[in-house]
PDB file of N, CA and C in Angstrom:
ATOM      1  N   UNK A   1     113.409  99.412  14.811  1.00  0.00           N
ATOM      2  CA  UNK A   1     114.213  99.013  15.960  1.00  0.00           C
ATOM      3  C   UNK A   1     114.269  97.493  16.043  1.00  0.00           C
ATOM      4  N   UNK A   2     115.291  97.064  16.379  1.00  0.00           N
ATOM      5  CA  UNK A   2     115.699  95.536  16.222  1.00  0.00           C
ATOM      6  C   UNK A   2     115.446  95.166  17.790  1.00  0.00           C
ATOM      7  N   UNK A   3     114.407  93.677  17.913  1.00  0.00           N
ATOM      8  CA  UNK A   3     113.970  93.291  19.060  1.00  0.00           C
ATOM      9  C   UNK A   3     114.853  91.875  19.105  1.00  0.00           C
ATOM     10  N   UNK A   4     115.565  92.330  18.953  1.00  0.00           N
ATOM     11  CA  UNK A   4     116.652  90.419  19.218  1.00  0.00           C
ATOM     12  C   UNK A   4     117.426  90.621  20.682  1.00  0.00           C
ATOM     13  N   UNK A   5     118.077  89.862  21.033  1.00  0.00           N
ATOM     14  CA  UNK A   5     118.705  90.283  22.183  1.00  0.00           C
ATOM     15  C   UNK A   5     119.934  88.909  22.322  1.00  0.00           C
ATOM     16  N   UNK A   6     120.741  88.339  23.690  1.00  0.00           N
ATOM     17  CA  UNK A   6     121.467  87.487  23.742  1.00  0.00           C
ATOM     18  C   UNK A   6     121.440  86.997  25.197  1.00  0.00           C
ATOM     19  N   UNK A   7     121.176  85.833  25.518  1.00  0.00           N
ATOM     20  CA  UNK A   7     121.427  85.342  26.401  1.00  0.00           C
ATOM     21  C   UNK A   7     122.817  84.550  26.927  1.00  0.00           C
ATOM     22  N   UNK A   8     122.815  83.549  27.964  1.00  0.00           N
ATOM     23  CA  UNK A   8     123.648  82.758  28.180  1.00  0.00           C
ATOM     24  C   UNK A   8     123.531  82.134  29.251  1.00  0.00           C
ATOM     25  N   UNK A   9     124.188  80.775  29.740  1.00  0.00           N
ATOM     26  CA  UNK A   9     124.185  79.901  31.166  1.00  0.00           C
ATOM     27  C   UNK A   9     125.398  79.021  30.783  1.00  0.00           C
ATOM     28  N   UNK A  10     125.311  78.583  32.211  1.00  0.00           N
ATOM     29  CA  UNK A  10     127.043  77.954  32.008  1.00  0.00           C
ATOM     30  C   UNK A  10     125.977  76.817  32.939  1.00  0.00           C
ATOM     31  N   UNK A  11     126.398  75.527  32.781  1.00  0.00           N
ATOM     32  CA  UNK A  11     125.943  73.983  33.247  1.00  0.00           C
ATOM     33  C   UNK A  11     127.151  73.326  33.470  1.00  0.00           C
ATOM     34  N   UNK A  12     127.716  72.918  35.243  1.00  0.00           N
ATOM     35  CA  UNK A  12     128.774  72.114  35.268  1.00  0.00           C
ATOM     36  C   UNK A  12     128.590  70.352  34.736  1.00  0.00           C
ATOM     37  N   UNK A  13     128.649  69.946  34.047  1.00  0.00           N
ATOM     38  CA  UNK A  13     128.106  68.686  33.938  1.00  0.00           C
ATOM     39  C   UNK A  13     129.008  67.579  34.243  1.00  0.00           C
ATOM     40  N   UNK A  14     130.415  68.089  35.105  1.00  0.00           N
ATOM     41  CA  UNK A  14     130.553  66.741  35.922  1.00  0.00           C
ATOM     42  C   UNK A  14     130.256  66.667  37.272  1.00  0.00           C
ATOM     43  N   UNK A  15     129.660  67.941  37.636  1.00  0.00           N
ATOM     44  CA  UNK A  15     128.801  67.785  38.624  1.00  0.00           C
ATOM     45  C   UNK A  15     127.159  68.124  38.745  1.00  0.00           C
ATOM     46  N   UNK A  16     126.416  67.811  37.862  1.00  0.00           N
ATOM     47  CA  UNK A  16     125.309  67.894  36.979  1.00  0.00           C
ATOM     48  C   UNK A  16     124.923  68.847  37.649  1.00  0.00           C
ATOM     49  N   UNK A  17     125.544  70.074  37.396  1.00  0.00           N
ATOM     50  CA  UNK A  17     124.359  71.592  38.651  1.00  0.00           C
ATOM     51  C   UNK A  17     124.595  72.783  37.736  1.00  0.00           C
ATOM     52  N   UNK A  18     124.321  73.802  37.841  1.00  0.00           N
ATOM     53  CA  UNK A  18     124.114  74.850  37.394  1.00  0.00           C
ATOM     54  C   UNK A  18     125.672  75.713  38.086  1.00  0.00           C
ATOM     55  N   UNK A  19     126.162  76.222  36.940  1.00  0.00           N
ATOM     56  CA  UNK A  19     127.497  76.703  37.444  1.00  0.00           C
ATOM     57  C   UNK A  19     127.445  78.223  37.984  1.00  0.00           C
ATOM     58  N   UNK A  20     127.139  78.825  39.091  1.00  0.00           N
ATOM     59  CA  UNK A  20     127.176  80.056  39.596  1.00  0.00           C
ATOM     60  C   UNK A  20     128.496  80.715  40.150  1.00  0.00           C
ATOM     61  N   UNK A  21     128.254  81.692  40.038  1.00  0.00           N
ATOM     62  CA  UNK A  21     129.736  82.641  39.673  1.00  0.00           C
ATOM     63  C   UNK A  21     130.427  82.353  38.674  1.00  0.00           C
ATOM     64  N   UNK A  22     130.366  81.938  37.823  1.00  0.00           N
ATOM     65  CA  UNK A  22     131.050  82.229  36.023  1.00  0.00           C
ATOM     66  C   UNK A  22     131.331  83.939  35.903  1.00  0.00           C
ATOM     67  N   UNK A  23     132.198  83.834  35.485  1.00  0.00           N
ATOM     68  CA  UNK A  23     132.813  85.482  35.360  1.00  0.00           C
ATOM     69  C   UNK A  23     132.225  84.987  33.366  1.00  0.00           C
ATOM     70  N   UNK A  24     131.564  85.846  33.225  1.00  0.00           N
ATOM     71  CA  UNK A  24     131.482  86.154  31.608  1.00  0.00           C
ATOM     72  C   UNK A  24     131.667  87.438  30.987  1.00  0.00           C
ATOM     73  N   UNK A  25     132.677  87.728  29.980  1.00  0.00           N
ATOM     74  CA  UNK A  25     132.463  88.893  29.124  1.00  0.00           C
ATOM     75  C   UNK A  25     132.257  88.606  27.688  1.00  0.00           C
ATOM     76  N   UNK A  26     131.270  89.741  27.174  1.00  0.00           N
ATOM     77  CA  UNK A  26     130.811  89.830  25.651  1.00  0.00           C
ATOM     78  C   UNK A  26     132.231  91.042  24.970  1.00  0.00           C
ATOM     79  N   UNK A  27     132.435  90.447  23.774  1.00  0.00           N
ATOM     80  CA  UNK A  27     133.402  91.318  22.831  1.00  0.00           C
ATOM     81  C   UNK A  27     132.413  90.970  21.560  1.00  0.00           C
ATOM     82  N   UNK A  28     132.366  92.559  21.168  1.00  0.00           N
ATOM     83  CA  UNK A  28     131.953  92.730  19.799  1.00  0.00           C
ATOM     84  C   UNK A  28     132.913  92.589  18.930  1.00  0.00           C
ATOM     85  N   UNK A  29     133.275  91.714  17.667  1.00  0.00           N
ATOM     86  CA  UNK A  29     134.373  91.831  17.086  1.00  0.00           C
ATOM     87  C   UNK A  29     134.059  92.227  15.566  1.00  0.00           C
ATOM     88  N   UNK A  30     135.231  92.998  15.271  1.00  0.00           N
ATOM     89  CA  UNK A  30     135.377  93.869  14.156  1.00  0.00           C
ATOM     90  C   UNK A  30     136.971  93.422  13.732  1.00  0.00           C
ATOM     91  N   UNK A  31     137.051  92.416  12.099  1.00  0.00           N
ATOM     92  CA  UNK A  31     137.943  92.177  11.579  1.00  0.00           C
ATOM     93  C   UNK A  31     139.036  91.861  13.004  1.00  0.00           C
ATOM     94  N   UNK A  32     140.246  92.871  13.104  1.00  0.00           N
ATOM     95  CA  UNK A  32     141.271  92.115  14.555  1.00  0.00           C
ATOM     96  C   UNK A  32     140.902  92.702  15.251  1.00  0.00           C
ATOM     97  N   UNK A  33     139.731  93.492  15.570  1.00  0.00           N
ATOM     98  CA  UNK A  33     139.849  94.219  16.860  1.00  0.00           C
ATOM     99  C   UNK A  33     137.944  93.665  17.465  1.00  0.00           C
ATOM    100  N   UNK A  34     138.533  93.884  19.004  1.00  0.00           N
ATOM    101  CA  UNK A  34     137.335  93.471  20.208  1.00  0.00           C
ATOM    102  C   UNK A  34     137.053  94.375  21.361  1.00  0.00           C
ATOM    103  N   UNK A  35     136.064  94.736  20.991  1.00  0.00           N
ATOM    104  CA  UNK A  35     135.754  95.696  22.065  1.00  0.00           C
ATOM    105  C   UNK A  35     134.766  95.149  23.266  1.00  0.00           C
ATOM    106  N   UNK A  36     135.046  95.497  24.480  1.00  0.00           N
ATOM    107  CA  UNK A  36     134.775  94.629  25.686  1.00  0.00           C
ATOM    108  C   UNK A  36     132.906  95.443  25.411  1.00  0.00           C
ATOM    109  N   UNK A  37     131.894  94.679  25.440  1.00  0.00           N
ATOM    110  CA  UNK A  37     130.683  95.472  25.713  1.00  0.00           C
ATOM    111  C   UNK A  37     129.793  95.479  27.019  1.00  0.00           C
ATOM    112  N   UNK A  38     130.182  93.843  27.335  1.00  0.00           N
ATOM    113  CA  UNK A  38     129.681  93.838  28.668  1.00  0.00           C
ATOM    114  C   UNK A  38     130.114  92.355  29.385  1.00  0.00           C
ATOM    115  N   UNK A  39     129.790  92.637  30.693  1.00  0.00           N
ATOM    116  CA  UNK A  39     130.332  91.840  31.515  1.00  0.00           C
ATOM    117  C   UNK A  39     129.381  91.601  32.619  1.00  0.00           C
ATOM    118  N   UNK A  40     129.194  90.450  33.100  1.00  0.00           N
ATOM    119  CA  UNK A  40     128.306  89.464  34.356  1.00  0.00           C
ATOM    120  C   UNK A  40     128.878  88.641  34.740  1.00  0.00           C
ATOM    121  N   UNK A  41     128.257  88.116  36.008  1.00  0.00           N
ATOM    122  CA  UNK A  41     128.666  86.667  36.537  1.00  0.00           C
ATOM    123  C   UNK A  41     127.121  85.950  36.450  1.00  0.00           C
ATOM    124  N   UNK A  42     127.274  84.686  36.377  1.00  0.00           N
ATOM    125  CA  UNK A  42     126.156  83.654  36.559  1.00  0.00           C
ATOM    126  C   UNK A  42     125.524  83.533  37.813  1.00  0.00           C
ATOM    127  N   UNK A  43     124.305  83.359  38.324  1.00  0.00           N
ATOM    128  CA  UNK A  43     123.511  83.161  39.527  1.00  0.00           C
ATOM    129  C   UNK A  43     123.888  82.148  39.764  1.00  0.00           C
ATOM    130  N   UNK A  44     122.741  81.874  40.899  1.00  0.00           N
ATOM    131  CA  UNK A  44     122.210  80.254  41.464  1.00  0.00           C
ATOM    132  C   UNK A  44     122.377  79.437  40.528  1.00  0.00           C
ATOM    133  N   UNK A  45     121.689  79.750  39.623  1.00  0.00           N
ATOM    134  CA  UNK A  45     120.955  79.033  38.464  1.00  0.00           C
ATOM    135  C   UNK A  45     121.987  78.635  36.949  1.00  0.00           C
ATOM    136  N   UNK A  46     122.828  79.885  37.449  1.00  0.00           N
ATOM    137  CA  UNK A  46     123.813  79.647  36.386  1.00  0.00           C
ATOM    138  C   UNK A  46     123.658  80.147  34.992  1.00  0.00           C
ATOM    139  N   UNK A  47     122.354  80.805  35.608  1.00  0.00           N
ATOM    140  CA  UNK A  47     122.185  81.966  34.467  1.00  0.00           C
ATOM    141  C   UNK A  47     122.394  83.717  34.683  1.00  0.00           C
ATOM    142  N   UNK A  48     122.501  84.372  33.538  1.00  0.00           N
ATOM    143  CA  UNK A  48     122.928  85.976  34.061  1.00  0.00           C
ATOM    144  C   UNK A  48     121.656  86.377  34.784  1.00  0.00           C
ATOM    145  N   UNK A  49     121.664  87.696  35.461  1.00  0.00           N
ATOM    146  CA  UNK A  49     120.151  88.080  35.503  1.00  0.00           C
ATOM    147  C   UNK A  49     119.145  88.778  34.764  1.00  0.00           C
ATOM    148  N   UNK A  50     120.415  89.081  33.495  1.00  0.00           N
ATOM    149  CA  UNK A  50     119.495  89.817  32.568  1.00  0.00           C
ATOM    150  C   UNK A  50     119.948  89.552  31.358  1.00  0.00           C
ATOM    151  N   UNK A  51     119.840  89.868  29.982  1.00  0.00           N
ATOM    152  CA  UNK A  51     119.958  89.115  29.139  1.00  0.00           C
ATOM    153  C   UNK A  51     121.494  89.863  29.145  1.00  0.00           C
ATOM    154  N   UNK A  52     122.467  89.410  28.654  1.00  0.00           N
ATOM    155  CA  UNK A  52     124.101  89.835  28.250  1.00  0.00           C
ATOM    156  C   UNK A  52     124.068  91.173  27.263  1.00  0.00           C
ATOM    157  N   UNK A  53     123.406  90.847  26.686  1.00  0.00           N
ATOM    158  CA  UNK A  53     122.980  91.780  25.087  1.00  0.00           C
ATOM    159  C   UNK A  53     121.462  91.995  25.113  1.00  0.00           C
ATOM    160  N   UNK A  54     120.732  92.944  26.125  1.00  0.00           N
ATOM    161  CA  UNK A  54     119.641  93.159  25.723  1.00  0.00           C
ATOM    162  C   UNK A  54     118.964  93.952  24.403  1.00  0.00           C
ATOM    163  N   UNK A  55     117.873  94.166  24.138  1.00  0.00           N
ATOM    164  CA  UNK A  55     117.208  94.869  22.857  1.00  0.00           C
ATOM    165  C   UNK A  55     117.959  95.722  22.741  1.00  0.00           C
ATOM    166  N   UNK A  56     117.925  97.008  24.071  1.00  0.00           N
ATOM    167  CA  UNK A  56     118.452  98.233  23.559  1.00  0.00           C
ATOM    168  C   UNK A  56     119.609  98.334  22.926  1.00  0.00           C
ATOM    169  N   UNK A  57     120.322  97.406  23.203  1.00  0.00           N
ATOM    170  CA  UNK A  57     122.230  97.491  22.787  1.00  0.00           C
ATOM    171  C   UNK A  57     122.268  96.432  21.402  1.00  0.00           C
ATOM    172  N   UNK A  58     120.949  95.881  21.011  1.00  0.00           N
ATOM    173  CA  UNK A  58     121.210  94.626  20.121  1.00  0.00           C
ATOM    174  C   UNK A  58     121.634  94.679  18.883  1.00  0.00           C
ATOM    175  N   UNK A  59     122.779  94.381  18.054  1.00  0.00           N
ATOM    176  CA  UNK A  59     123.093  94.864  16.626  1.00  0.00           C
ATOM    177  C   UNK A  59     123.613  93.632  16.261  1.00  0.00           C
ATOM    178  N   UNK A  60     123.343  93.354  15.015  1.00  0.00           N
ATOM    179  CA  UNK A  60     123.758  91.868  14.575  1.00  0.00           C
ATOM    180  C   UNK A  60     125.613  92.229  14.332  1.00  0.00           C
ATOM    181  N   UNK A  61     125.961  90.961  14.353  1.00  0.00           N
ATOM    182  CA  UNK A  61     127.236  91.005  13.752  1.00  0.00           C
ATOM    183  C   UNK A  61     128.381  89.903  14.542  1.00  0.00           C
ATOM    184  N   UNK A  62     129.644  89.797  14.744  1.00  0.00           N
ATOM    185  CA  UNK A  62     130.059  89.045  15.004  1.00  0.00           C
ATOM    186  C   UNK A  62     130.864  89.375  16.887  1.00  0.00           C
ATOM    187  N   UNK A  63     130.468  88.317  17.419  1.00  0.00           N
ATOM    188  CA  UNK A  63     131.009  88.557  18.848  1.00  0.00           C
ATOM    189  C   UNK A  63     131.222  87.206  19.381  1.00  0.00           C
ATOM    190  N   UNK A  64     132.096  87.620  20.780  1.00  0.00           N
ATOM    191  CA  UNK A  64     132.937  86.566  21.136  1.00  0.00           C
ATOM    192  C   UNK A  64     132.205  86.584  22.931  1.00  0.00           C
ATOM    193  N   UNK A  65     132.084  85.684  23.416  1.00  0.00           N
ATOM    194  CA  UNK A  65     131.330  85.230  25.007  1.00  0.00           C
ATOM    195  C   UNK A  65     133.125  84.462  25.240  1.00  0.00           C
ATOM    196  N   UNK A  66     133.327  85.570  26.465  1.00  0.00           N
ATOM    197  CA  UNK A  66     134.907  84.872  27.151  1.00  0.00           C
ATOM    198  C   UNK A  66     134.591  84.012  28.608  1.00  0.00           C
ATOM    199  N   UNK A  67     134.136  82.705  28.816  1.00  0.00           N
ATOM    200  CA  UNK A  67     134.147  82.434  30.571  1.00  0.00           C
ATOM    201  C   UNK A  67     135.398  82.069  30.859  1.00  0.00           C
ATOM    202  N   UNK A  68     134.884  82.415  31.972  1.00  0.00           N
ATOM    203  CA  UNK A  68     136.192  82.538  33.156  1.00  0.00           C
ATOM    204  C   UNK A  68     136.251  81.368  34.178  1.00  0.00           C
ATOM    205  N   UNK A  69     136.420  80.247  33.042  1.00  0.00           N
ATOM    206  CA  UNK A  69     135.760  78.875  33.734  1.00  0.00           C
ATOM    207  C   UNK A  69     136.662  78.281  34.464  1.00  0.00           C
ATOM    208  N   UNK A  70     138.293  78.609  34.483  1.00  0.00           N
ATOM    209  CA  UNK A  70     139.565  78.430  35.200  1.00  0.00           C
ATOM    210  C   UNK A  70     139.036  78.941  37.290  1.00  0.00           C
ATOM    211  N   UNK A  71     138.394  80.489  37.162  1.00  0.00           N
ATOM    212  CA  UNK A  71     138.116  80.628  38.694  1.00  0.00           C
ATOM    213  C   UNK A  71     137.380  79.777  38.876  1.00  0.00           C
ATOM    214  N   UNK A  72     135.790  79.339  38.247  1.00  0.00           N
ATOM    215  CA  UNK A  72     135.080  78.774  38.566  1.00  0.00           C
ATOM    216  C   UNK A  72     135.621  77.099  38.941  1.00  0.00           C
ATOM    217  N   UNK A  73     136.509  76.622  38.107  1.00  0.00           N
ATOM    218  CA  UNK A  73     137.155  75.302  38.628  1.00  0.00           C
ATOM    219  C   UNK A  73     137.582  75.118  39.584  1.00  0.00           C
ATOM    220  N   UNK A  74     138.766  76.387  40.212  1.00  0.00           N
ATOM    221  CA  UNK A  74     139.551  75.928  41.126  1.00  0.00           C
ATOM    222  C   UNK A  74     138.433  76.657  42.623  1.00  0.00           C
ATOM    223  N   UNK A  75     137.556  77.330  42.802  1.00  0.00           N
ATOM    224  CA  UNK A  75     136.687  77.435  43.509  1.00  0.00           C
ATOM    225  C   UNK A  75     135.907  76.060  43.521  1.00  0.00           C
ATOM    226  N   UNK A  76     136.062  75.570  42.771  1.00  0.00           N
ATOM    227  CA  UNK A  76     134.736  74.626  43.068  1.00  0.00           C
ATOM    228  C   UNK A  76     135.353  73.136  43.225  1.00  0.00           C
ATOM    229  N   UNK A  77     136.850  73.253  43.580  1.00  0.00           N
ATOM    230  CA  UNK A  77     138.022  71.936  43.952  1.00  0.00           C
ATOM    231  C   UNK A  77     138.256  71.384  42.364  1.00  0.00           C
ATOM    232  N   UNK A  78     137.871  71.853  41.645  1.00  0.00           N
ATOM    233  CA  UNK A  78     138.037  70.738  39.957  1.00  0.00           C
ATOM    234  C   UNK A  78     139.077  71.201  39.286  1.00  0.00           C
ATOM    235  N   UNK A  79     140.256  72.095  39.944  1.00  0.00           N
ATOM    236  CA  UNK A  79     140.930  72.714  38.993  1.00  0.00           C
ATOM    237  C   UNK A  79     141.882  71.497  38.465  1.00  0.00           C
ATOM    238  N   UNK A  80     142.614  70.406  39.228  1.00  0.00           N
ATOM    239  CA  UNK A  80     143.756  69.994  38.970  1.00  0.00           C
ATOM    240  C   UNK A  80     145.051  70.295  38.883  1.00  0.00           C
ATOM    241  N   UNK A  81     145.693  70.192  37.633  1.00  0.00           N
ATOM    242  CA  UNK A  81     147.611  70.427  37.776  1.00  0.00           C
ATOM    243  C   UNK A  81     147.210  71.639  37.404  1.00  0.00           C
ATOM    244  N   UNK A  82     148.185  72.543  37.492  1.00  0.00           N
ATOM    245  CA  UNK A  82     149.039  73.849  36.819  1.00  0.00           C
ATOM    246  C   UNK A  82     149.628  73.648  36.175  1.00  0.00           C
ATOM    247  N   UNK A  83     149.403  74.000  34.831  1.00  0.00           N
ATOM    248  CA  UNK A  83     148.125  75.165  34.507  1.00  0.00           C
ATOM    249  C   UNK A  83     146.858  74.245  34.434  1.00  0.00           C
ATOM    250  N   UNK A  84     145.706  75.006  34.576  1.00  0.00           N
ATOM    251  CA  UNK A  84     144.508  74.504  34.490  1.00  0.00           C
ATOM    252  C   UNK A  84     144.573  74.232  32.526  1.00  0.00           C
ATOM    253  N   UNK A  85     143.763  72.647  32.653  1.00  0.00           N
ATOM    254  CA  UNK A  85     143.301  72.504  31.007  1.00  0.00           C
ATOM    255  C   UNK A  85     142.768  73.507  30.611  1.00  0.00           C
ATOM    256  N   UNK A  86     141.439  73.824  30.692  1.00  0.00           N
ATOM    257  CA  UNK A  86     140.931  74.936  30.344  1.00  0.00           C
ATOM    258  C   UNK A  86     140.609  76.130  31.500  1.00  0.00           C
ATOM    259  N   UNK A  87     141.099  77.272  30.997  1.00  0.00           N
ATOM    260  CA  UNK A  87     140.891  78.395  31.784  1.00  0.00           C
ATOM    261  C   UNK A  87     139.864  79.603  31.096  1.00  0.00           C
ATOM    262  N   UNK A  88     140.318  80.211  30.287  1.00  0.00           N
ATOM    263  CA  UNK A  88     139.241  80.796  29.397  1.00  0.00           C
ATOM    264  C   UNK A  88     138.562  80.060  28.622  1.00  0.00           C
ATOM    265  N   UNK A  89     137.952  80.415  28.249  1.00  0.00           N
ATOM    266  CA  UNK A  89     136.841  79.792  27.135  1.00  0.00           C
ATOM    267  C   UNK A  89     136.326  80.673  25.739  1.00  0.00           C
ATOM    268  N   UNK A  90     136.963  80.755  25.195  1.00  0.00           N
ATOM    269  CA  UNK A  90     136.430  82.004  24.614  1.00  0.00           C
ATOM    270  C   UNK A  90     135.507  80.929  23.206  1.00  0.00           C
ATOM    271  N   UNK A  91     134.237  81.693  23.220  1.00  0.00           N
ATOM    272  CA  UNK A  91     133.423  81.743  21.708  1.00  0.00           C
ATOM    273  C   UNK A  91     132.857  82.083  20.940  1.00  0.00           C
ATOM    274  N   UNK A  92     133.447  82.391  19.595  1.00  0.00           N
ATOM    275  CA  UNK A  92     132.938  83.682  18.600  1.00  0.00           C
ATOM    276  C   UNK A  92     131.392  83.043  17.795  1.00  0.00           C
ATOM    277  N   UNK A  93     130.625  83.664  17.890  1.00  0.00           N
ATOM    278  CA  UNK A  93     129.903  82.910  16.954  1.00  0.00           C
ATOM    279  C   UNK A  93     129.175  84.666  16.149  1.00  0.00           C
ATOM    280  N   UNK A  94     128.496  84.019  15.129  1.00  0.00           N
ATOM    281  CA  UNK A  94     127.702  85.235  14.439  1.00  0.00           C
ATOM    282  C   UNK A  94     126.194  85.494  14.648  1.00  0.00           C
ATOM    283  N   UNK A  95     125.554  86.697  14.696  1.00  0.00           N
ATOM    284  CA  UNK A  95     123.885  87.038  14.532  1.00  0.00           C
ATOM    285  C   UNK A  95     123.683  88.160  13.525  1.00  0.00           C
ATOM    286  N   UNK A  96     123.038  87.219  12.665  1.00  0.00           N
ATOM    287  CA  UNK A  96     122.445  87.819  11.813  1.00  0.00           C
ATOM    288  C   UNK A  96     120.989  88.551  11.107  1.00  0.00           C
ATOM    289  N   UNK A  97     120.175  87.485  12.504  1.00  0.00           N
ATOM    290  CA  UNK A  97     118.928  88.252  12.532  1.00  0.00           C
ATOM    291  C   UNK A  97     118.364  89.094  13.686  1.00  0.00           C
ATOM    292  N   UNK A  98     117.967  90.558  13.296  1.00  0.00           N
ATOM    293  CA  UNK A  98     117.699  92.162  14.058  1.00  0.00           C
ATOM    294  C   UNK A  98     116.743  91.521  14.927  1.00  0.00           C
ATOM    295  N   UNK A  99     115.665  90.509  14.827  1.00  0.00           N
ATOM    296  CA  UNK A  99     114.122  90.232  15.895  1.00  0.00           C
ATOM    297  C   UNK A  99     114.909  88.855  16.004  1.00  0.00           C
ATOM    298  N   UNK A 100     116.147  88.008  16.546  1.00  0.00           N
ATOM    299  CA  UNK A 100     115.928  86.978  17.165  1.00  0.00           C
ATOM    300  C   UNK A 100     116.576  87.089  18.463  1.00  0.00           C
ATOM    301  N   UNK A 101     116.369  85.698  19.369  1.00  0.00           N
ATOM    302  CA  UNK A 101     116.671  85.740  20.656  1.00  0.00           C
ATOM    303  C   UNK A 101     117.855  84.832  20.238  1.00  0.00           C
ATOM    304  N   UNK A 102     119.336  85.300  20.360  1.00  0.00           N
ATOM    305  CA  UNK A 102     120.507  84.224  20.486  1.00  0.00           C
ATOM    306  C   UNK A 102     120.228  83.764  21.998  1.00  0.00           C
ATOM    307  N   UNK A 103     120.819  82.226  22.045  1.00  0.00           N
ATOM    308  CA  UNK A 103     121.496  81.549  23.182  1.00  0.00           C
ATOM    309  C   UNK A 103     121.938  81.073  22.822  1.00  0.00           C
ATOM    310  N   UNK A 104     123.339  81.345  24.015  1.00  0.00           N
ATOM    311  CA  UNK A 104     124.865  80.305  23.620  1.00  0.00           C
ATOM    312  C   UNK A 104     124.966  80.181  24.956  1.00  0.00           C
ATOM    313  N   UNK A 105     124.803  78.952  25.904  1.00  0.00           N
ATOM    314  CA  UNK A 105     125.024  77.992  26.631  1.00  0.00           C
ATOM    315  C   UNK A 105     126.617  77.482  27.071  1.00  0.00           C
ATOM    316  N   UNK A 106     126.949  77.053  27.642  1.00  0.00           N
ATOM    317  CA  UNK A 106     128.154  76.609  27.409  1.00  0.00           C
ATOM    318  C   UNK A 106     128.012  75.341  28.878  1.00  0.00           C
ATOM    319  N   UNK A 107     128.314  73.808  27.789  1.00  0.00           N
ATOM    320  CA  UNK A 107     128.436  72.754  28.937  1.00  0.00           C
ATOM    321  C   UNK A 107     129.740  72.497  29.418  1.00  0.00           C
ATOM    322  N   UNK A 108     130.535  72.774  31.031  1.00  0.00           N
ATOM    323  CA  UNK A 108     131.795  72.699  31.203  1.00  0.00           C
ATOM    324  C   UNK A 108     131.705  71.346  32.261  1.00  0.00           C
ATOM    325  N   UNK A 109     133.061  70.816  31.817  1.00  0.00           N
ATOM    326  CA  UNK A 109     133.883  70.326  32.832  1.00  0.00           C
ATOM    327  C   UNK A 109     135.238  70.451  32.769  1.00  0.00           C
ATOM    328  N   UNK A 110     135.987  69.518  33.680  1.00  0.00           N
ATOM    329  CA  UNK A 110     136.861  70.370  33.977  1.00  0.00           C
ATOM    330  C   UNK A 110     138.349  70.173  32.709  1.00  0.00           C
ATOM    331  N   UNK A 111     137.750  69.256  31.905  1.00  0.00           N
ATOM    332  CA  UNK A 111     138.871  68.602  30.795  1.00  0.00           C
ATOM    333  C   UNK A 111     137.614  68.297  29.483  1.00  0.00           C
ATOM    334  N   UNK A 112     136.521  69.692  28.748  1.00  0.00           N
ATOM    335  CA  UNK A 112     136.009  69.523  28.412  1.00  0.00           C
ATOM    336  C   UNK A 112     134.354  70.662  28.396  1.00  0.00           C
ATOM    337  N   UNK A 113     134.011  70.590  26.970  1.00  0.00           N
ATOM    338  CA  UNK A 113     133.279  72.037  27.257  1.00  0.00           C
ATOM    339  C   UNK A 113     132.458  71.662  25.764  1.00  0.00           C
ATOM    340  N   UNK A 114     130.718  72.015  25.972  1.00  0.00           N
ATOM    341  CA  UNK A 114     130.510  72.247  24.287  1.00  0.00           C
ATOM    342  C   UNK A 114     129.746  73.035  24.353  1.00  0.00           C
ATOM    343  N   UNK A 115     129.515  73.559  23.148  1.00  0.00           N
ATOM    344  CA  UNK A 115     128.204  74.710  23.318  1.00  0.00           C
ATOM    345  C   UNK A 115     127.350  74.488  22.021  1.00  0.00           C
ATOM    346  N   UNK A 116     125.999  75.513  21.963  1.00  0.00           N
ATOM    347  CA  UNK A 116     125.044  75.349  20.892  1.00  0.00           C
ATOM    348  C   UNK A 116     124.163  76.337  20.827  1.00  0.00           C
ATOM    349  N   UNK A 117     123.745  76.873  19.433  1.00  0.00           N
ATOM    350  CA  UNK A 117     122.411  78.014  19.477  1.00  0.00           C
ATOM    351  C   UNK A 117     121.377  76.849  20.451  1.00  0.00           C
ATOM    352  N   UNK A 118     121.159  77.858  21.761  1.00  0.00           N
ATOM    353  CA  UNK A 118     120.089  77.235  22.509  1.00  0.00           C
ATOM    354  C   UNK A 118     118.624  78.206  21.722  1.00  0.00           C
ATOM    355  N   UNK A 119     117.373  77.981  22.604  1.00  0.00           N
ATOM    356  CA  UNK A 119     116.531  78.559  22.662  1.00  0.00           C
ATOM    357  C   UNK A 119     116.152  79.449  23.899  1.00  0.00           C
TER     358      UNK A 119
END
């Protein structure tokens, strides 16, 4: 049994705080097709409350983290003109090892965004 799992947090960093209510969904992707696996919003803290991809569901392979960083802007006054710069966010990355812990982070503002294997 594979003990890896997936996390995530969203960090507003032009207003240096922890971004709560982030709408996030996970897609498992297979060649053109994505299947929705799961879905959260961010806390206080700006983290989920449980891991996105825990053990039980954990299978390596390729998937995509979609935020929904467009509500979170215009809730939080940063949206600007119409259309918002960035509204989704989508990012595919790969896991390839069955016992590790992914984190993918994501730093937003409102004209601007990066991410990284966290710990």
């Amino acid at each position: 049994m594979a003990n890896g799992y997936l996390t995530t947090h969203v960090l507003d960093t032009a207003r240096g705080v922890p971004a709560a209510g982030v709408k996030i969904a996970l897609y498992r992707v297979s060649g053109n097709s994505h299947r929705k696996i799961a879905e959260t919003v961010t806390n206080d803290d700006g983290r989920t409350d449980a891991p996105i991809l825990p053990v039980e569901d954990f299978k390596t392979g390729t998937y995509e983290l979609i935020f929904f960083a467009g509500d979170y802007l215009r809730a939080t006054g940063q949206d600007g003109d119409d259309p918002l710069f960035l509204d989704q966010i989508p990012i595919r990355f790969g896991m390839s090892d069955a016992d590790a812990h992914y984190h993918v982070p994501l730093l937003l503002s409102a004209y601007g965004y990066s991410t990284y294997r966290g710990s």
